[in-house]
Protein backbone atom coordinates (compact mmCIF):
# COMPACT_ATOMS: atom_id res chain seq x y z
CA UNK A 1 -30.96 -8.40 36.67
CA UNK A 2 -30.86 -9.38 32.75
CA UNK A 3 -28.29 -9.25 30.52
CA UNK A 4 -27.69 -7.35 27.37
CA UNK A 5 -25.94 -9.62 24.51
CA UNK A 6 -24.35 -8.36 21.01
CA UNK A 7 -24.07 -10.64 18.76
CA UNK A 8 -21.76 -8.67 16.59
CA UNK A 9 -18.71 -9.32 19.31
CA UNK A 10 -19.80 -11.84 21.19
CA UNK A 11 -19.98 -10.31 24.55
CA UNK A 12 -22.55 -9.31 26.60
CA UNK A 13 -23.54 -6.71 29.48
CA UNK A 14 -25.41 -6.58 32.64
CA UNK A 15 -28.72 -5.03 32.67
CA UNK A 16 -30.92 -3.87 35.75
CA UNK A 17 -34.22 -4.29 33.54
CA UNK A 18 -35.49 -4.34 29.79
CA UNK A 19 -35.93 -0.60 30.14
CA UNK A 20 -32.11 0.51 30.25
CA UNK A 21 -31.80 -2.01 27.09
CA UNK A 22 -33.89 -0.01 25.06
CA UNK A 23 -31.70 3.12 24.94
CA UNK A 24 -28.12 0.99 24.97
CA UNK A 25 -25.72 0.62 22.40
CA UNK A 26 -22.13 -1.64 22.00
CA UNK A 27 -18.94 -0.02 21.82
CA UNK A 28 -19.38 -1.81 18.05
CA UNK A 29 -22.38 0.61 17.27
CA UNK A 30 -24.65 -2.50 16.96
CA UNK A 31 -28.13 -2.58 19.48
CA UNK A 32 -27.56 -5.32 21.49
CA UNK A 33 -30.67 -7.81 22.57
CA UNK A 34 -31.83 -7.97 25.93
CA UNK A 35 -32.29 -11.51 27.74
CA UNK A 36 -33.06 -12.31 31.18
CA UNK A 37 -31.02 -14.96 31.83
CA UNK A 38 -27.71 -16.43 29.81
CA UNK A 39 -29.13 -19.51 29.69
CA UNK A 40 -31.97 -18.28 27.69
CA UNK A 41 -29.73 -16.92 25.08
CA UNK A 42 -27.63 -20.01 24.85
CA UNK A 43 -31.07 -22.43 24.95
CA UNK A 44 -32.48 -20.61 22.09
CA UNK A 45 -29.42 -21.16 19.65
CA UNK A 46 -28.79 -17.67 19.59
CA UNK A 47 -24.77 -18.33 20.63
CA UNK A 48 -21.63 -17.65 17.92
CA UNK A 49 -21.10 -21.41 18.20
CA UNK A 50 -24.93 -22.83 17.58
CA UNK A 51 -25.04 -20.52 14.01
CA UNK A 52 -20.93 -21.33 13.24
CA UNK A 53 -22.82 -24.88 13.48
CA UNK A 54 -25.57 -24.55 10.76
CA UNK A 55 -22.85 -23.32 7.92
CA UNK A 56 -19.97 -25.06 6.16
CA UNK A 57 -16.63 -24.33 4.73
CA UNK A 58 -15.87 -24.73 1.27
CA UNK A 59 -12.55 -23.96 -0.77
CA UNK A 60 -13.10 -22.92 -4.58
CA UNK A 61 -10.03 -23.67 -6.24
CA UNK A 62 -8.97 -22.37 -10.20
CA UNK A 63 -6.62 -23.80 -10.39
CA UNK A 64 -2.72 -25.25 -8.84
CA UNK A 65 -1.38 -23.17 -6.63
CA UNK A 66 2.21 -21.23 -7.59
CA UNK A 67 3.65 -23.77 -4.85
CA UNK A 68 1.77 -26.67 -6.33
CA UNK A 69 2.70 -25.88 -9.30
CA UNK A 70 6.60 -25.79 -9.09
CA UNK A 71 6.53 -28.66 -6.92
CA UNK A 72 4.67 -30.38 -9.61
CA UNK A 73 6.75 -29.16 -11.89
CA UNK A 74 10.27 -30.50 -9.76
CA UNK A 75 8.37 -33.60 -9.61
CA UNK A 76 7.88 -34.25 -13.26
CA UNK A 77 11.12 -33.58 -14.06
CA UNK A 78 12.93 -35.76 -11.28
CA UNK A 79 10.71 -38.94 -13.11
CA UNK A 80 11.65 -38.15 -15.92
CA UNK A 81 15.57 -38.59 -15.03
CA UNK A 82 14.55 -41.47 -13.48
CA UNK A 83 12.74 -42.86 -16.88
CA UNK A 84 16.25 -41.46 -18.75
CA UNK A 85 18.84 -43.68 -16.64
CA UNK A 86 16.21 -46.85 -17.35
CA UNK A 87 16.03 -46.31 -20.83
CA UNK A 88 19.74 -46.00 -20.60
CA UNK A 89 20.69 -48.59 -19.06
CA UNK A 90 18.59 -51.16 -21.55
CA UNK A 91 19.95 -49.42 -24.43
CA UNK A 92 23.60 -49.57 -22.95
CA UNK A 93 23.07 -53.40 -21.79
CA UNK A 94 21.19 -54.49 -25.24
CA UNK A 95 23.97 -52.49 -27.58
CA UNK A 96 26.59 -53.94 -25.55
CA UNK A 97 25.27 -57.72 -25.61
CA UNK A 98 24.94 -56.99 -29.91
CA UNK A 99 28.38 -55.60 -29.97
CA UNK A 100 29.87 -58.81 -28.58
CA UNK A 101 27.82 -60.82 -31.29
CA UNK A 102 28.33 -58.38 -34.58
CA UNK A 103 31.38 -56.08 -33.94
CA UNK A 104 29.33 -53.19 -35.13
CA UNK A 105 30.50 -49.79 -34.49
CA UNK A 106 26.86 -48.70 -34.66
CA UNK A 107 26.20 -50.61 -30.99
CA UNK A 108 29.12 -49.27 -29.46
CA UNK A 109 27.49 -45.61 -30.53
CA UNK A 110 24.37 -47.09 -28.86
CA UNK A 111 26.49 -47.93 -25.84
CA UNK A 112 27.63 -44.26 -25.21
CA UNK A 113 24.16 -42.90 -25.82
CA UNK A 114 23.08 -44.92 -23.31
CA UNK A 115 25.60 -44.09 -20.84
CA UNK A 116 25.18 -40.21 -21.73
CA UNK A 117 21.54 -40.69 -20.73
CA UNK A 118 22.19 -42.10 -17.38
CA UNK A 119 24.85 -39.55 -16.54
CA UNK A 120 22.34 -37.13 -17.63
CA UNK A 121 19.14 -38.64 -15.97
CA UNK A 122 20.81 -38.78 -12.91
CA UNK A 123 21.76 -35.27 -12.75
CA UNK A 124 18.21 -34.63 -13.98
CA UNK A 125 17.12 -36.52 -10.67
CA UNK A 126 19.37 -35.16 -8.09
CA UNK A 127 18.76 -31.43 -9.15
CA UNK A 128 15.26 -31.54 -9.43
CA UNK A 129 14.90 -34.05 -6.44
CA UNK A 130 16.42 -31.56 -4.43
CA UNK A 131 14.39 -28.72 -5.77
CA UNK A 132 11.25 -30.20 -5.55
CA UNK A 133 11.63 -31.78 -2.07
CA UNK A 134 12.02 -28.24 -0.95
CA UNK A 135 8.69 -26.64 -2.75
CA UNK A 136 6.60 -30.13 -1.98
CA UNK A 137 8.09 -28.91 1.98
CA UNK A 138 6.86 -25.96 1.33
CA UNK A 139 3.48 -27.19 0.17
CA UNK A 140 2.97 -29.56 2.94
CA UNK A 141 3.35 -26.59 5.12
CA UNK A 142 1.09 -24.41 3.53
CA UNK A 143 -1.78 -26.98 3.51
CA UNK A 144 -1.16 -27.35 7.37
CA UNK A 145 -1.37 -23.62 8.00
CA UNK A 146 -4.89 -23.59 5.86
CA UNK A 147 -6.22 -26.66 7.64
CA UNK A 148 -5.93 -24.45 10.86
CA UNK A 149 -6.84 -21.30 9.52
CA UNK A 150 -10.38 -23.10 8.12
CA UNK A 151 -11.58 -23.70 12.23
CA UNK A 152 -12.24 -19.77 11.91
CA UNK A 153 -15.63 -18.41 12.12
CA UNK A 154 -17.94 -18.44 9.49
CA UNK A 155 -18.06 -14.68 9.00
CA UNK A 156 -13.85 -14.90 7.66
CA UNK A 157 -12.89 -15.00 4.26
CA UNK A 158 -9.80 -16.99 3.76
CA UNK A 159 -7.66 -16.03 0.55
CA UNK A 160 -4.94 -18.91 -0.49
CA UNK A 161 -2.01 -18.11 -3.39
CA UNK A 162 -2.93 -14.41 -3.79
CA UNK A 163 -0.66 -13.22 -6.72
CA UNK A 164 -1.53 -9.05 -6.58
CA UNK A 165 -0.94 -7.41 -10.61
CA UNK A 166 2.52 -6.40 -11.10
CA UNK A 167 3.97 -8.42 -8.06
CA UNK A 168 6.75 -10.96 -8.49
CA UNK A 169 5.92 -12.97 -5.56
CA UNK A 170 2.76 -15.08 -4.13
CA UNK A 171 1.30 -14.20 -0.95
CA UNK A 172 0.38 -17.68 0.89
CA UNK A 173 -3.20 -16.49 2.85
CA UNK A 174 -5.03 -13.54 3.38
CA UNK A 175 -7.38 -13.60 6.25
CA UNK A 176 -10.81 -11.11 6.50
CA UNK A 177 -12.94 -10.96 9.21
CA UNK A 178 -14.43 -9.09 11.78
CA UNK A 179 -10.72 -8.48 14.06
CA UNK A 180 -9.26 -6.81 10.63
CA UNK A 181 -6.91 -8.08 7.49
CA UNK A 182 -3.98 -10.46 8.45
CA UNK A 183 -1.52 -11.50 5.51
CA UNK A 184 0.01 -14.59 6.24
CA UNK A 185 3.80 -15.84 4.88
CA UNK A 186 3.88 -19.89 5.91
CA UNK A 187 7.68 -21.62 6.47
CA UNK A 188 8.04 -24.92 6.70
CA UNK A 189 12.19 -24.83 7.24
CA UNK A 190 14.20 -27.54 9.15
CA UNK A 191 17.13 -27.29 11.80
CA UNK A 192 16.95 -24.72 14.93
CA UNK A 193 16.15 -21.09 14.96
CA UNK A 194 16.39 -18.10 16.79
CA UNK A 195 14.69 -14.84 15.83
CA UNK A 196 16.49 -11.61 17.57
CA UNK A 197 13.79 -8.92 16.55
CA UNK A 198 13.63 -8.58 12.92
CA UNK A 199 16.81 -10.88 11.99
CA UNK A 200 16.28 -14.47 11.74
CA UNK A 201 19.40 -16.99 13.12
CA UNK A 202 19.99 -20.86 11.84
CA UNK A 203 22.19 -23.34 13.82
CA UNK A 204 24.98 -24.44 11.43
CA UNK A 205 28.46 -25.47 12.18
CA UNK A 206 27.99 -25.30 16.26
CA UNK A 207 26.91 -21.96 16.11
CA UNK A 208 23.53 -19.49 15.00
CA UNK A 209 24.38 -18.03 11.67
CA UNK A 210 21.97 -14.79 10.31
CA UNK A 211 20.09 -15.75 7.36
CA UNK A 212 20.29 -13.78 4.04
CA UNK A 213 16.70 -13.42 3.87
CA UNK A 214 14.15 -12.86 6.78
CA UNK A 215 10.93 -14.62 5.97
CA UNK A 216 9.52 -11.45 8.88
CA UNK A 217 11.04 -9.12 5.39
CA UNK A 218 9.26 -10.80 3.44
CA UNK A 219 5.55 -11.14 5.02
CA UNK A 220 6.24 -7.10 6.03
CA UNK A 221 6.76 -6.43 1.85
CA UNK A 222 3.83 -8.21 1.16
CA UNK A 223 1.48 -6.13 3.24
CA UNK A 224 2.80 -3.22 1.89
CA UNK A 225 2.14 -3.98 -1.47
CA UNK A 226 -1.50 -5.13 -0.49
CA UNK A 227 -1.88 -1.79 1.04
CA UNK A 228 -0.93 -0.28 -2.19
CA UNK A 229 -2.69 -2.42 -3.89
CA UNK A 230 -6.33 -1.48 -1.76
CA UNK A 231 -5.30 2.40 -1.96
CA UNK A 232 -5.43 2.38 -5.46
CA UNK A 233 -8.76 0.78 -5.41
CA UNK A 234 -10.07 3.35 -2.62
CA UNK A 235 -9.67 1.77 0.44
CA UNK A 236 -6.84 3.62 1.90
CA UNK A 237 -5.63 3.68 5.47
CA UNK A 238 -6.02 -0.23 6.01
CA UNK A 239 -5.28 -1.98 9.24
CA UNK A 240 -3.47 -4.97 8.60
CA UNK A 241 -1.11 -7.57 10.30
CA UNK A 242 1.26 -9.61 9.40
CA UNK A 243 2.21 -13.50 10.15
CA UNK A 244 4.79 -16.05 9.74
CA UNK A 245 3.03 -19.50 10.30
CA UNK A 246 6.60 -21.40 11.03
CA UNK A 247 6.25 -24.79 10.86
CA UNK A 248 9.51 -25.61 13.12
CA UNK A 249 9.08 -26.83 16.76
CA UNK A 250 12.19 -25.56 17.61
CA UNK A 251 12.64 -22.09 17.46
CA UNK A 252 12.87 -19.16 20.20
CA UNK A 253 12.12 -15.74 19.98
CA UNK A 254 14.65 -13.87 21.84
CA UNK A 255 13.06 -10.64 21.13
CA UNK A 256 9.80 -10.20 19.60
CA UNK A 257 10.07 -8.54 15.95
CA UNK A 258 8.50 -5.10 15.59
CA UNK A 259 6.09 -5.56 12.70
CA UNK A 260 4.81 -8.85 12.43
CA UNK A 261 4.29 -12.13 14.44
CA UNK A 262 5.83 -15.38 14.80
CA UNK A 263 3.31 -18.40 15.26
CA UNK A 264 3.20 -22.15 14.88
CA UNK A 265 -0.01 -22.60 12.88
CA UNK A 266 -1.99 -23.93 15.37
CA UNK A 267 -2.02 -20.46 16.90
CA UNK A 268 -2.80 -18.25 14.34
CA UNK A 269 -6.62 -18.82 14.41
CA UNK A 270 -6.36 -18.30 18.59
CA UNK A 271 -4.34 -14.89 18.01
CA UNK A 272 -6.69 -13.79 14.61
CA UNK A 273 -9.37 -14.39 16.95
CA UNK A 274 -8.19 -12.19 19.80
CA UNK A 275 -7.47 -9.24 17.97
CA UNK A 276 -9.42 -5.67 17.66
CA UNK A 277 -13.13 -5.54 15.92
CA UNK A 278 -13.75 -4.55 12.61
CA UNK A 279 -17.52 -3.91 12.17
CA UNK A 280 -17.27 -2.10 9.40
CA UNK A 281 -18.90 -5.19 7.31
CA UNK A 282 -19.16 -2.87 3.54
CA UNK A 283 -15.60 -2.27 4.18
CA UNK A 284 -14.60 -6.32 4.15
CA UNK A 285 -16.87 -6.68 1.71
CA UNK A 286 -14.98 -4.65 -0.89
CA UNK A 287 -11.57 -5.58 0.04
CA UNK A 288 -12.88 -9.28 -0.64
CA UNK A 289 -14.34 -8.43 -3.52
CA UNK A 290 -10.65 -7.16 -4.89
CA UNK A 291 -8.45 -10.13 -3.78
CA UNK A 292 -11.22 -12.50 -5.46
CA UNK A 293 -10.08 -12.19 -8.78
CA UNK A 294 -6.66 -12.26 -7.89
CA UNK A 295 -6.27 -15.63 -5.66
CA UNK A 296 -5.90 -19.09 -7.06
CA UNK A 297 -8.49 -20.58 -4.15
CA UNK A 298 -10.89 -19.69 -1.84
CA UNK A 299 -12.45 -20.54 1.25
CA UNK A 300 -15.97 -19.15 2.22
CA UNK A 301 -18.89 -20.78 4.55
CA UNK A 302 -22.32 -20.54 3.48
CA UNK A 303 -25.51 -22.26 5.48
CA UNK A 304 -26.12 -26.11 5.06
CA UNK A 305 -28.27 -27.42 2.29
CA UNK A 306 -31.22 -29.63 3.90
């Protein structure tokens, strides 16, 4: 007895003989290639793992991401409250040492300048500390979900900060690959949570409180708009799934959500992984080839340079 192997999905078959090969074909439409023993297959480097193995991963970047960008932005402005209460503070403490010396009214102007600027560099400070603790959060989290979504295969494409024409909002990953499209919406919020289907729960005040906006809303609009977005390029029809990566250890899911999943990050890959085939190669190909122009960064694999 032999056994027949595809490639294309990674599975193989029994065979009585190298005859019955010869006229078989995979569920995936691909011929599959006929060895007599496993080990044979897996000594001759012909295993998923053994090629993964001769390619790496690279991520072409154009730029900041929307998330980098504000957080960037938060961060900028928070130092430069902090800059606004030092200069302050000298000018109030030097105007104020004068004043004693010369009587001048012109240092006692100096002195309430100086005090407007740290009243106004502090509230500079808080507001944008705030602000930008929350989107540098938010980045942290994002760059954990792509550090787990870059252990996929070599044959997935993995689109970060895809902003589609006419959009308002940013869509954190887009995975293609041979189990289909997933869109991915990444959370990185604090506190406990329960999920009841498609409304989302916090723990405030002793008790679970429904949130005003469902991140599950949210990741289910986005793939609707990239559905739109591939019809009117002429790929209509399109499988896709959608993901929250949520970065929060404690959570429950009372009742799963009907349109989208769930997931801390270091299960996405696993459950991208174990979904249905796509061999339809041309088709990933062109959906690919529309989200490229339209995604600040990109992570492809391509075979090792000797």
């Amino acid at each position: 007895m032999g056994y027949l192997i595809c490639e294309e999905c990674n599975i193989y078959y029994e065979s009585e003989d190298e005859m019955e090969a010869e006229n078989f074909v995979c569920e995936c439409g691909n011929k599959p290639v006929y060895f007599k023993y496993l080990e044979d297959y897996y000594e001759n480097g012909n295993n998923s793992e053994n090629s993964d193995d001769e390619y790496v991963r690279d991520r072409i970047s154009e730029g900041l991401t929307y998330t980098e960008h504000q957080a960037y932005s938060y961060l900028a402005e928070k130092n430069l409250g902090i800059k606004m209460v030092i200069a302050g503070f000298l000018i109030s403490l030097l105007s104020l040492i004068l004043a004693f010396g010369f009587n001048n009214m012109f240092y006692l102007v100096l002195i309430l300048i100086g005090a407007l600027s740290i009243l106004w560099g502090e509230y500079k400070k808080a507001v944008n500390g705030a602000e930008g603790y929350s989107w540098i959060k938010g980045l942290k989290g994002e760059n954990e979900v792509f550090k787990c979504l870059e252990t996929l295969p070599k044959d997935y494409f993995i689109f970060n900060d895809v902003k589609l024409p006419g959009k308002g909002g940013n869509i954190d990953h887009i995975v293609i690959g041979p189990s289909g499209v997933f869109v991915i919406e990444t959370k990185n919020y604090s506190g406990k949570y329960r999920i009841n289907g498609n409304k989302w729960f916090y723990y405030k005040n002793g008790k679970y409180v429904e949130t005003s906006k469902s991140p599950g809303s949210q990741v289910v609009r986005n793939v609707v708009n990239l559905k739109n977005f591939m019809t009117k390029r002429g790929i209509p029809g399109l499988w896709m799934e959608a993901i929250v990566a949520f970065i929060n250890q404690d959570f429950r899911v009372v009742k799963k959500p009907e349109r989208y999943m769930v997931l801390v990050p270091e299960t996405v890959p696993k459950y991208i992984l174990n979904r249905r085939k796509n061999p339809d190669k041309e088709l990933l190909k062109r959906i690919a080839l529309n989200l490229e122009p339209y995604c600040t960064d990109i992570s492809v694999s391509h075979k090792k340079t000797q």
